[in-house]
N, C-alpha and C. Protein backbone atom coordinates (compact mmCIF):
# COMPACT_ATOMS: atom_id res chain seq x y z
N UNK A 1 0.85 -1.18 0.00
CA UNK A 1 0.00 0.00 0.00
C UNK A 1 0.89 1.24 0.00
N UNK A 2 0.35 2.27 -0.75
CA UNK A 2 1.26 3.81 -0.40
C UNK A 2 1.32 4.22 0.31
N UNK A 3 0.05 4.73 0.86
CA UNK A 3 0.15 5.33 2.50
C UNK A 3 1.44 5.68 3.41
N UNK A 4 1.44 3.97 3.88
CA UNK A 4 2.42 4.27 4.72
C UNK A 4 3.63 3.91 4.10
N UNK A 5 4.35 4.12 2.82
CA UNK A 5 5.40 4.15 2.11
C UNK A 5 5.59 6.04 2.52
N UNK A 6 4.47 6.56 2.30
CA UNK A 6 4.08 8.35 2.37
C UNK A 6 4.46 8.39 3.49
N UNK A 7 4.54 7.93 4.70
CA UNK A 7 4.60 8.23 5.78
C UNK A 7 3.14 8.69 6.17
N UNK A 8 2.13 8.11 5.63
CA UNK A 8 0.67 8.67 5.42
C UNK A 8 0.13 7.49 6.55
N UNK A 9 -0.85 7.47 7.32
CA UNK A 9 -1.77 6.26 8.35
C UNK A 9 -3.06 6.51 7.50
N UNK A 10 -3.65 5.50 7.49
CA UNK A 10 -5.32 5.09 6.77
C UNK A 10 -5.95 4.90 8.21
N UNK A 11 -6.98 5.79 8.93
CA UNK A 11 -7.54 5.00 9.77
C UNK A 11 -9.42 5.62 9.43
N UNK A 12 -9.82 4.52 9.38
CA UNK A 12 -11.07 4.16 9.02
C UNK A 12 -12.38 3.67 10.26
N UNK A 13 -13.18 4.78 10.54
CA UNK A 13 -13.84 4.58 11.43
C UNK A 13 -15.69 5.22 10.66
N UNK A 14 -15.81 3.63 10.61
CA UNK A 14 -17.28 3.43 9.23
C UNK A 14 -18.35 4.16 10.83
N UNK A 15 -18.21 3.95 12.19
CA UNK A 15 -19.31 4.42 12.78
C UNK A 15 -19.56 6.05 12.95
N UNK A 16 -18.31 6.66 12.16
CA UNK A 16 -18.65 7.98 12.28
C UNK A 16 -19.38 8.12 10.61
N UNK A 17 -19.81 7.47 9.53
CA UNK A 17 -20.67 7.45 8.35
C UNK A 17 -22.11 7.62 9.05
N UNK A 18 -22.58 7.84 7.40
CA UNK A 18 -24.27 7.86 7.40
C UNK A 18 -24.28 6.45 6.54
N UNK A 19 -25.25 5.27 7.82
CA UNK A 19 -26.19 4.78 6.66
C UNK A 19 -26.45 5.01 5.05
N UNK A 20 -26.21 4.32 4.33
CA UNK A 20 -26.37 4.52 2.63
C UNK A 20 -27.78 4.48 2.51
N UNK A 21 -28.36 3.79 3.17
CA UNK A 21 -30.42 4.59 3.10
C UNK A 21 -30.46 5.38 3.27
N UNK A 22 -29.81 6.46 4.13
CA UNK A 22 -30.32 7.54 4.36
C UNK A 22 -29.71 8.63 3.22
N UNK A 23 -28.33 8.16 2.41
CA UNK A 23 -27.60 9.35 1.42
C UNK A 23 -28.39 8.80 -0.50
N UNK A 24 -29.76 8.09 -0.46
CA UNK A 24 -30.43 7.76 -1.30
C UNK A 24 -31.27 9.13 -1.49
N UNK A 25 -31.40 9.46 -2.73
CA UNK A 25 -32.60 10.39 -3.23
C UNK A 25 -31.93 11.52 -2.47
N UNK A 26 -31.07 12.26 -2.76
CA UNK A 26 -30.66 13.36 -2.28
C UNK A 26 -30.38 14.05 -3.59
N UNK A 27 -31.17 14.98 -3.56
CA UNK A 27 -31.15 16.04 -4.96
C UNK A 27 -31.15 17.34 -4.61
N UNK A 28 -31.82 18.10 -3.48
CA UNK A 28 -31.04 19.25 -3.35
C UNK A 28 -30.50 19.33 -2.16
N UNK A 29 -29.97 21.12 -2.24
CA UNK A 29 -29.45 21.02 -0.60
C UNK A 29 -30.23 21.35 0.59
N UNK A 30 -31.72 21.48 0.28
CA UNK A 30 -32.37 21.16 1.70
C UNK A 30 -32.83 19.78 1.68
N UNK A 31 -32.42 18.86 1.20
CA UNK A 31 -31.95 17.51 1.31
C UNK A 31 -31.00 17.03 1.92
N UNK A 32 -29.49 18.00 1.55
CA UNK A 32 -28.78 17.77 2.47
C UNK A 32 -28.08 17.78 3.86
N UNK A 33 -29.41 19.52 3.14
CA UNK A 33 -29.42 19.97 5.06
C UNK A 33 -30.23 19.27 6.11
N UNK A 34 -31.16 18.88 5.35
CA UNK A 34 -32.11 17.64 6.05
C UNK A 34 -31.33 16.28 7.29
N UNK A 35 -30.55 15.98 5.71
CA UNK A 35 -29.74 14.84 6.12
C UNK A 35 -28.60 15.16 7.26
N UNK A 36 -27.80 16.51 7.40
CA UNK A 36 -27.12 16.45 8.10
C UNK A 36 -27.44 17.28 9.56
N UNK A 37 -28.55 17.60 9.82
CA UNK A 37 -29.09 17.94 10.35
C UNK A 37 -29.79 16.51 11.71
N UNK A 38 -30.21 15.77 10.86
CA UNK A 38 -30.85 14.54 11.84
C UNK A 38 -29.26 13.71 12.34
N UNK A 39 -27.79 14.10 11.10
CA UNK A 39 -26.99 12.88 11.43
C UNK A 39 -26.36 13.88 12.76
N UNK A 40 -26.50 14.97 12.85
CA UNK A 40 -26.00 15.77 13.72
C UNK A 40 -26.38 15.53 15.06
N UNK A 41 -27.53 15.12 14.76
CA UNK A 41 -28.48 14.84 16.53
C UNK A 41 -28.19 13.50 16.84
N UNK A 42 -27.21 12.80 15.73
CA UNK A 42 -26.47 11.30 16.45
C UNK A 42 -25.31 11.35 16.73
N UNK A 43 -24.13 12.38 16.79
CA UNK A 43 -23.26 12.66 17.07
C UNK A 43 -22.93 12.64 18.88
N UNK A 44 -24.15 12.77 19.71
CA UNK A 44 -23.77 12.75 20.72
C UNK A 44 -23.85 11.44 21.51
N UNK A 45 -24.41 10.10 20.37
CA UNK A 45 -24.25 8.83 20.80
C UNK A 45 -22.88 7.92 20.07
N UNK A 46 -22.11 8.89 19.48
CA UNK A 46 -20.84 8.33 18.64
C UNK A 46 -19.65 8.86 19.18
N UNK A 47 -20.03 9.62 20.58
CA UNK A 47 -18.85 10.40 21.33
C UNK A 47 -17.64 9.57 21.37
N UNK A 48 -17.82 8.10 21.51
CA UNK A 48 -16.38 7.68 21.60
C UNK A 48 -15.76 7.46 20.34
N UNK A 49 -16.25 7.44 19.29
CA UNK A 49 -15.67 8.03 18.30
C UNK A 49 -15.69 8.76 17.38
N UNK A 50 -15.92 10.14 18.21
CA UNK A 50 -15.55 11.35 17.70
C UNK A 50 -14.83 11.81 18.63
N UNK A 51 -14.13 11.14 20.18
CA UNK A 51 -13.00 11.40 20.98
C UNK A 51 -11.81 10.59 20.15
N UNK A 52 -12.03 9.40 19.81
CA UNK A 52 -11.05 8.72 18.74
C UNK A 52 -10.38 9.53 17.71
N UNK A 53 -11.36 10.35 16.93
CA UNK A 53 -10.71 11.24 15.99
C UNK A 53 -10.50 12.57 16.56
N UNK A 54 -10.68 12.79 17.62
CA UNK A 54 -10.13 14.04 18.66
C UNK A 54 -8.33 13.56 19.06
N UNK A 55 -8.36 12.30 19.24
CA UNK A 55 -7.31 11.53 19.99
C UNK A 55 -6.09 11.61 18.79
N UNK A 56 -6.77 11.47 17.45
CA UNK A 56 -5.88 11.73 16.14
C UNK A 56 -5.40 12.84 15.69
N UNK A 57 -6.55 13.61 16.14
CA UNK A 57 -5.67 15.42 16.03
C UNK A 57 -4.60 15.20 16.82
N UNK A 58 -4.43 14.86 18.31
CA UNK A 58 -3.66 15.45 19.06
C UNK A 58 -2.28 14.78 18.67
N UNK A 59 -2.55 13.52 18.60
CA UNK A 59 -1.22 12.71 18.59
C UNK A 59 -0.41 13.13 16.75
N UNK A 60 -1.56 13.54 15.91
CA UNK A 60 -0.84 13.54 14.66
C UNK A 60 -0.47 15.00 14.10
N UNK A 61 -1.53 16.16 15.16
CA UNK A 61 -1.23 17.54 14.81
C UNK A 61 -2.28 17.74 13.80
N UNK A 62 -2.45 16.87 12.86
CA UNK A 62 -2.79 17.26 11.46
C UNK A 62 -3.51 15.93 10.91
N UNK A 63 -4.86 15.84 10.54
CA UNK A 63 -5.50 14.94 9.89
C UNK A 63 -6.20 15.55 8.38
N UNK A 64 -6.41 14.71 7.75
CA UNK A 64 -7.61 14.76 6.91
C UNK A 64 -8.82 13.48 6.35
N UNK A 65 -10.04 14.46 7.02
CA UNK A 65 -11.07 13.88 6.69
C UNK A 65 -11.32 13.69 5.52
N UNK A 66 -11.53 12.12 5.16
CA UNK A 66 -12.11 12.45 3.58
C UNK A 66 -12.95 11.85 3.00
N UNK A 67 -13.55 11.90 1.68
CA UNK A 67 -14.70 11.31 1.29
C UNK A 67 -14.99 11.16 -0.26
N UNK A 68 -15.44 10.80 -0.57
CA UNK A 68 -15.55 10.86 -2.31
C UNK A 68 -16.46 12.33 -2.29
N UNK A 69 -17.28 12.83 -1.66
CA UNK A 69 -18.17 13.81 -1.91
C UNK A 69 -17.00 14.95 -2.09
N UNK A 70 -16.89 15.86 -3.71
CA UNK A 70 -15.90 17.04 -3.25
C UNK A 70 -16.13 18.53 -2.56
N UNK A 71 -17.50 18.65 -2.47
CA UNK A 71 -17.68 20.04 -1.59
C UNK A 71 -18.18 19.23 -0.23
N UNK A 72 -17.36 20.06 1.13
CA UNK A 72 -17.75 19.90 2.49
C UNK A 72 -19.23 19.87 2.87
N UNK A 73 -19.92 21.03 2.26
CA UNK A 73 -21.06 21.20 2.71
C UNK A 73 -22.11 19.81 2.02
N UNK A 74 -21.64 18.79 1.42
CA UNK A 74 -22.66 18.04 0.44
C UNK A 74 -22.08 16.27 1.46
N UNK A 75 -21.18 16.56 2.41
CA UNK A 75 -20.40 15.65 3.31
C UNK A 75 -20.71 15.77 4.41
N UNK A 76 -20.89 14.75 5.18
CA UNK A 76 -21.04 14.31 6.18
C UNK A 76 -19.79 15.08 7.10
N UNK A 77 -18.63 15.06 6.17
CA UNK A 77 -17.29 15.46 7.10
C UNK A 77 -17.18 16.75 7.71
N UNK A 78 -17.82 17.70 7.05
CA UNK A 78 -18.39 19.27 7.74
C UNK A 78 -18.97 18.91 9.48
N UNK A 79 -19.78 18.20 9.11
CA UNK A 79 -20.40 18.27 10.79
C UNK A 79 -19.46 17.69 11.59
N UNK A 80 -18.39 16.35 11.37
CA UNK A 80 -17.49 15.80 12.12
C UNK A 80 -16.46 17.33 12.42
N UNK A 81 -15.90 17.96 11.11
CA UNK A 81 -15.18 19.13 11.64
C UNK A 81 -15.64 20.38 12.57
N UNK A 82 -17.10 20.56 11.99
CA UNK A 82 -17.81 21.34 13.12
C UNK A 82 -18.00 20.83 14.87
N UNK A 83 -17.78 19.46 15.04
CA UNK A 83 -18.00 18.82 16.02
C UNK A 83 -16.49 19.00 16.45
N UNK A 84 -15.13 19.00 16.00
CA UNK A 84 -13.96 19.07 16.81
C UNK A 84 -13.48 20.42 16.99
N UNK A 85 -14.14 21.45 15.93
CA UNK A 85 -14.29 22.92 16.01
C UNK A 85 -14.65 23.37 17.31
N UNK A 86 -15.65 22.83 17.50
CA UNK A 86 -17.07 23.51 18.63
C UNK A 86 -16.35 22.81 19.91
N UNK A 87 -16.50 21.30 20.13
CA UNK A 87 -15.91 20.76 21.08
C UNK A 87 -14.83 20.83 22.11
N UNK A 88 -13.71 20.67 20.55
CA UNK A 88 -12.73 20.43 21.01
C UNK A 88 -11.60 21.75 20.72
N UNK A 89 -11.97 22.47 19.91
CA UNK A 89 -11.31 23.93 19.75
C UNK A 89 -10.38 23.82 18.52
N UNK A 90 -10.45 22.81 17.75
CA UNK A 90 -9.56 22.49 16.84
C UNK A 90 -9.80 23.62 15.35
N UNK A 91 -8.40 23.43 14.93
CA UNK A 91 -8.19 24.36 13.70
C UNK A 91 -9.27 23.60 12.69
N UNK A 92 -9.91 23.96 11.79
CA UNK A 92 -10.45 23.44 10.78
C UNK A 92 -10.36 24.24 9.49
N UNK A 93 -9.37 23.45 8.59
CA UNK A 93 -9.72 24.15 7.44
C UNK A 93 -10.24 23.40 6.04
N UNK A 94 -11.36 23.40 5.45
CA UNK A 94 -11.82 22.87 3.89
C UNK A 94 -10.73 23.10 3.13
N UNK A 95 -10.25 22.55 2.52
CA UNK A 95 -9.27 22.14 1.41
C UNK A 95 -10.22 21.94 0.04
């Protein structure tokens, strides 16, 4: 694998995703605001891992969230960054 040839880590944590039923029939963005809106009000039962990827800022300085979706706001990964923003005080920047 490249990754870690890069000096790059892969770490993969599927319980911070949305269900694929729920990212079906999404055509606009009060669809998506819909969607991230309800996944937002499950964020406070996934605390231990969204302290996991709190635990990855600290130890690595520097992560990136990522996703096939290319704008933040159409991703799930906005609310995870808004969640270590708000929380945890972390730098966040969209790339």
């Amino acid at each position: 694998m490249l990754l870690p040839r890069l000096g790059i880590d892969y770490v993969h944590i599927p319980e911070l995703g949305i269900v694929s039923q729920s990212r079906k029939n999404l055509k606009t963005a009060e669809d998506y605001r819909r969607l991230f809106h309800e996944y937002t009000k499950t964020l406070p039962g996934k605390e231990s891992y969204l302290l996991q990827l709190h635990d990855l800022v600290q130890e690595k300085q520097r992560i990136a969230i990522t996703c096939f979706e290319k704008e933040p706001s159409f991703c799930h990964r906005h609310c995870l960054a808004d969640w270590l923003k708000k929380e945890k005080g972390v730098v966040v920047s969209h790339l």
